[in-house]
C-alpha atoms as a PDB file:
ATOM      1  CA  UNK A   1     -55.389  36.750 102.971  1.00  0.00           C
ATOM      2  CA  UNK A   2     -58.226  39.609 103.253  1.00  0.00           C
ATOM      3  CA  UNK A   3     -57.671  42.839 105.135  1.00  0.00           C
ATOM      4  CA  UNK A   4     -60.161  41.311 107.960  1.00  0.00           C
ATOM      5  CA  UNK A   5     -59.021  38.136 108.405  1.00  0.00           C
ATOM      6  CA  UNK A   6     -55.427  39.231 108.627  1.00  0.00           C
ATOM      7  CA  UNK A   7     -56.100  41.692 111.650  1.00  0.00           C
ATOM      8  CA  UNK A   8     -58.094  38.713 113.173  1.00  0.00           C
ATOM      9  CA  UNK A   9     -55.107  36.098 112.992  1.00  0.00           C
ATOM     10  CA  UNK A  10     -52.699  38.722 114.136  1.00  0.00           C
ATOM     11  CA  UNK A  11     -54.987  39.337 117.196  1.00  0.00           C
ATOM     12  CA  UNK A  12     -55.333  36.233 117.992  1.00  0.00           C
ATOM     13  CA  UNK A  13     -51.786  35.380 117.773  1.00  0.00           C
ATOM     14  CA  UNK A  14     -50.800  38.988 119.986  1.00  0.00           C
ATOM     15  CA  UNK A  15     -53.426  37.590 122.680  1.00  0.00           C
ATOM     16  CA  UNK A  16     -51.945  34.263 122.321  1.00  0.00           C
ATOM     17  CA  UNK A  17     -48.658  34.833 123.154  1.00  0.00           C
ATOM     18  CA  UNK A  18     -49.621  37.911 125.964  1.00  0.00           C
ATOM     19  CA  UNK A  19     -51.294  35.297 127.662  1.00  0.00           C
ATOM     20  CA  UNK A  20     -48.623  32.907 127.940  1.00  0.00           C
ATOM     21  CA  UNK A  21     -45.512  35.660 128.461  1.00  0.00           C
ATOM     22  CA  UNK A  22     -48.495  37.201 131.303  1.00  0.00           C
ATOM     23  CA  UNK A  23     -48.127  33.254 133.069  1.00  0.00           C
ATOM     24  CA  UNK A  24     -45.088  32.850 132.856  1.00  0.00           C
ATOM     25  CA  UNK A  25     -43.945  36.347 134.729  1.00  0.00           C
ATOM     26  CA  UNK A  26     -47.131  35.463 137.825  1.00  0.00           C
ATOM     27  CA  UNK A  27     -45.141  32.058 137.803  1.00  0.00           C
ATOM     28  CA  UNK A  28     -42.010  33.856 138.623  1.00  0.00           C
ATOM     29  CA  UNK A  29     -43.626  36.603 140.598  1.00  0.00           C
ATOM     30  CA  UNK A  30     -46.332  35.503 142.569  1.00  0.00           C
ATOM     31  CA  UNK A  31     -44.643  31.983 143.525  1.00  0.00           C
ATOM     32  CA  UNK A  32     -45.253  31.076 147.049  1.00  0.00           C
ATOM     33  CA  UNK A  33     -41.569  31.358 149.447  1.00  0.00           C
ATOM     34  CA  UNK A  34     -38.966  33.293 149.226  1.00  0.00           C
ATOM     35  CA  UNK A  35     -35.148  32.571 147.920  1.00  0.00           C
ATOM     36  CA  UNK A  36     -34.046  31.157 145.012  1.00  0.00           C
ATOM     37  CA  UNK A  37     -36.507  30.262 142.239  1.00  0.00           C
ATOM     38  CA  UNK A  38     -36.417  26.302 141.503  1.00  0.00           C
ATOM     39  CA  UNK A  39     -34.791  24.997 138.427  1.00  0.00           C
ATOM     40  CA  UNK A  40     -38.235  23.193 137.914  1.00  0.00           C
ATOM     41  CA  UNK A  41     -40.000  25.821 137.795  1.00  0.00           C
ATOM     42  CA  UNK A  42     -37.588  28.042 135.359  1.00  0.00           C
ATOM     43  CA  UNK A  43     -37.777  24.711 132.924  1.00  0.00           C
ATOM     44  CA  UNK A  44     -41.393  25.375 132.927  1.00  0.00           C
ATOM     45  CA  UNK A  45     -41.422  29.558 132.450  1.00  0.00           C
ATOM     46  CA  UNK A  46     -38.759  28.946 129.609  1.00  0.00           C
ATOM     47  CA  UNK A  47     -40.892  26.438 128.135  1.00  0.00           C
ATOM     48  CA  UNK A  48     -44.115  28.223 128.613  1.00  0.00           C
ATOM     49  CA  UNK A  49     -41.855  31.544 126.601  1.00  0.00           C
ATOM     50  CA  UNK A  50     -40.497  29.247 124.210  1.00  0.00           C
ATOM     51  CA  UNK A  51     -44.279  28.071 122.348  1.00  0.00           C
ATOM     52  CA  UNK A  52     -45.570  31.491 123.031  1.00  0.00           C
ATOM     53  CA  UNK A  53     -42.657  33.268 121.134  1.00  0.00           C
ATOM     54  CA  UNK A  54     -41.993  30.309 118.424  1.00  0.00           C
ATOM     55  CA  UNK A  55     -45.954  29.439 117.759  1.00  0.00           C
ATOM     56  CA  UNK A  56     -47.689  31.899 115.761  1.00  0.00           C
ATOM     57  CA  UNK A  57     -45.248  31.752 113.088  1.00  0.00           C
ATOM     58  CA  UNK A  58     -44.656  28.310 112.471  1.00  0.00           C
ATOM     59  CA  UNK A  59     -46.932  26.358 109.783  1.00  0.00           C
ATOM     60  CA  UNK A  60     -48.970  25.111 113.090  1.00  0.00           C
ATOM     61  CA  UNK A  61     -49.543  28.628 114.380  1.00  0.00           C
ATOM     62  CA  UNK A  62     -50.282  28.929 110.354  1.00  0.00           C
ATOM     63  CA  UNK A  63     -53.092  25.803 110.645  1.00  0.00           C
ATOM     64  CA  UNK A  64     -54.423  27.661 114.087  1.00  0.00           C
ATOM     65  CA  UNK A  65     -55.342  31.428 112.270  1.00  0.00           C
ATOM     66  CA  UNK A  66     -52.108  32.865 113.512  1.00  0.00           C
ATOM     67  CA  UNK A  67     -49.202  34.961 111.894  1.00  0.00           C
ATOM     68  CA  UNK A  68     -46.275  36.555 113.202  1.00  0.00           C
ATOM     69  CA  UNK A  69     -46.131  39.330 115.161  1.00  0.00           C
ATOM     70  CA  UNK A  70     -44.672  42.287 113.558  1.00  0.00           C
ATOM     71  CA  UNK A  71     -42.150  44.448 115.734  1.00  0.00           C
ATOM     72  CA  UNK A  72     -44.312  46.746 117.152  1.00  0.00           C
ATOM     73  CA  UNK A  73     -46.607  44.340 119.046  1.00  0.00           C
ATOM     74  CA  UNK A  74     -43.239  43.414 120.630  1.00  0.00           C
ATOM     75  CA  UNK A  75     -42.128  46.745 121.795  1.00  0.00           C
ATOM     76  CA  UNK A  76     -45.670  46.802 123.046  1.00  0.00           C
ATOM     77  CA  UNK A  77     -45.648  43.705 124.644  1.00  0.00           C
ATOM     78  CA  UNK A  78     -42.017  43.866 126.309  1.00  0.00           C
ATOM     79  CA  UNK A  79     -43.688  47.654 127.876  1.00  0.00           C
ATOM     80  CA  UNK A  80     -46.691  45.688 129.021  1.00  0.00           C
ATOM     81  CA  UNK A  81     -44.259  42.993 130.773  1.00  0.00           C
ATOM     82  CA  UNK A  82     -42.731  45.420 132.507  1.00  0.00           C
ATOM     83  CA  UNK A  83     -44.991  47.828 133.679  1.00  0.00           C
ATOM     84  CA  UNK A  84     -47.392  44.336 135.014  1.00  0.00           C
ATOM     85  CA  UNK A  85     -44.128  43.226 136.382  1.00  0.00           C
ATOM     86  CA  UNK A  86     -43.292  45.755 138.285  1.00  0.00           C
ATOM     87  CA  UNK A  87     -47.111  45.897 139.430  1.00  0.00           C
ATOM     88  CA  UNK A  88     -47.375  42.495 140.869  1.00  0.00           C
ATOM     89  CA  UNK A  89     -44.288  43.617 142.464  1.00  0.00           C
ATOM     90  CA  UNK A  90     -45.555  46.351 144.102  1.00  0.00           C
ATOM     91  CA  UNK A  91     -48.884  44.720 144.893  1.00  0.00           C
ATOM     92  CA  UNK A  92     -47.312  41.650 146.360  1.00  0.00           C
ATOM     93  CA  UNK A  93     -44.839  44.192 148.905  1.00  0.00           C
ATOM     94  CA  UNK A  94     -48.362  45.811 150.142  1.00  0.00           C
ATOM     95  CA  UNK A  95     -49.495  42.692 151.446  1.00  0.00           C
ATOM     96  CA  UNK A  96     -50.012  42.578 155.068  1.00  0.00           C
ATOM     97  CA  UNK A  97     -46.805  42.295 157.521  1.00  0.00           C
ATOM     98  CA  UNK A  98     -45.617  38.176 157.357  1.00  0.00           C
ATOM     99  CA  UNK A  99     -48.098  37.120 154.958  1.00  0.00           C
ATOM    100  CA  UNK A 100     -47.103  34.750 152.189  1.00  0.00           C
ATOM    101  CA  UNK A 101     -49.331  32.827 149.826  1.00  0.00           C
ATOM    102  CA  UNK A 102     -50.838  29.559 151.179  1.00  0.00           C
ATOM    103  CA  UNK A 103     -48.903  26.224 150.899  1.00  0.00           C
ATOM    104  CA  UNK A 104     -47.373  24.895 147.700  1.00  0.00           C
ATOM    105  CA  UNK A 105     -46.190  22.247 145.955  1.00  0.00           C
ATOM    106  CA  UNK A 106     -42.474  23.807 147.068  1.00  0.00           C
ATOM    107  CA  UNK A 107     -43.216  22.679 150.638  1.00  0.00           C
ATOM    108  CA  UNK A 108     -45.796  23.772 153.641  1.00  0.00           C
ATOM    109  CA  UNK A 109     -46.507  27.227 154.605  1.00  0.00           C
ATOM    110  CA  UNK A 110     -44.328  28.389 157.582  1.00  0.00           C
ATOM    111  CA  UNK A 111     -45.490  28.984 160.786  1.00  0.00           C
ATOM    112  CA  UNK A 112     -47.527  31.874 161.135  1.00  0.00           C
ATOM    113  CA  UNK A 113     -47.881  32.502 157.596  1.00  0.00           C
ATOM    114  CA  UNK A 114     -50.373  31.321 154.920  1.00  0.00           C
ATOM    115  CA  UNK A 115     -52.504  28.731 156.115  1.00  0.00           C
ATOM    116  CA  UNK A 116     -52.752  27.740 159.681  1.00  0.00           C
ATOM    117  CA  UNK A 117     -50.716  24.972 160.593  1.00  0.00           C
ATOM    118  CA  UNK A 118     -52.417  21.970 161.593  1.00  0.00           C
END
């Protein structure tokens, strides 16, 4: 494999997989209510983590221009889970006082919060 192509397939894999770990943490995070996080929804996060991880260096990732990521676009990636972690975090605790995000599949927005209420 040239020089070129190699960096290109390991950039697309490193985006790849940053966008799907990136998905699965706003599922987590940003998920309307409070409480307990579904078992649903951790079935989807884990599977979302699960092709994003395994992918890029299987013979498929192979047949889509991607290779595996060596160790240091992991460190980089696990720092750049956790510092947009803790930002949507943050972000989300700024909101203004009693506001939630708008109605979900998990069930209506509660009174005086999100949406109005019809």
């Amino acid at each position: 494999m040239r020089a070129g192509t190699r960096w290109q397939a390991l950039f697309h894999a490193g985006w790849f997989t940053e966008n799907l770990l990136t998905q699965a943490l706003v599922l987590v995070v940003l998920r309307p209510g409070a409480g307990r996080v579904p078992k649903v929804l951790w079935a989807a996060v884990a599977g979302l983590v699960a092709v994003g991880v395994a992918l890029p260096p299987s013979p498929v990732g192979a047949a889509l221009g991607m290779v595996a990521l060596p160790w240091r676009v992991w460190a980089a990636l696990a720092l750049l889970m956790l510092a947009y972690g803790g930002a949507l975090r943050w972000i989300r605790g700024r909101g203004r006082p009693g506001w939630e995000p708008a109605a979900s599949a998990y069930g209506p927005a509660r009174a005086g919060r999100g949406r109005a209420q019809p």
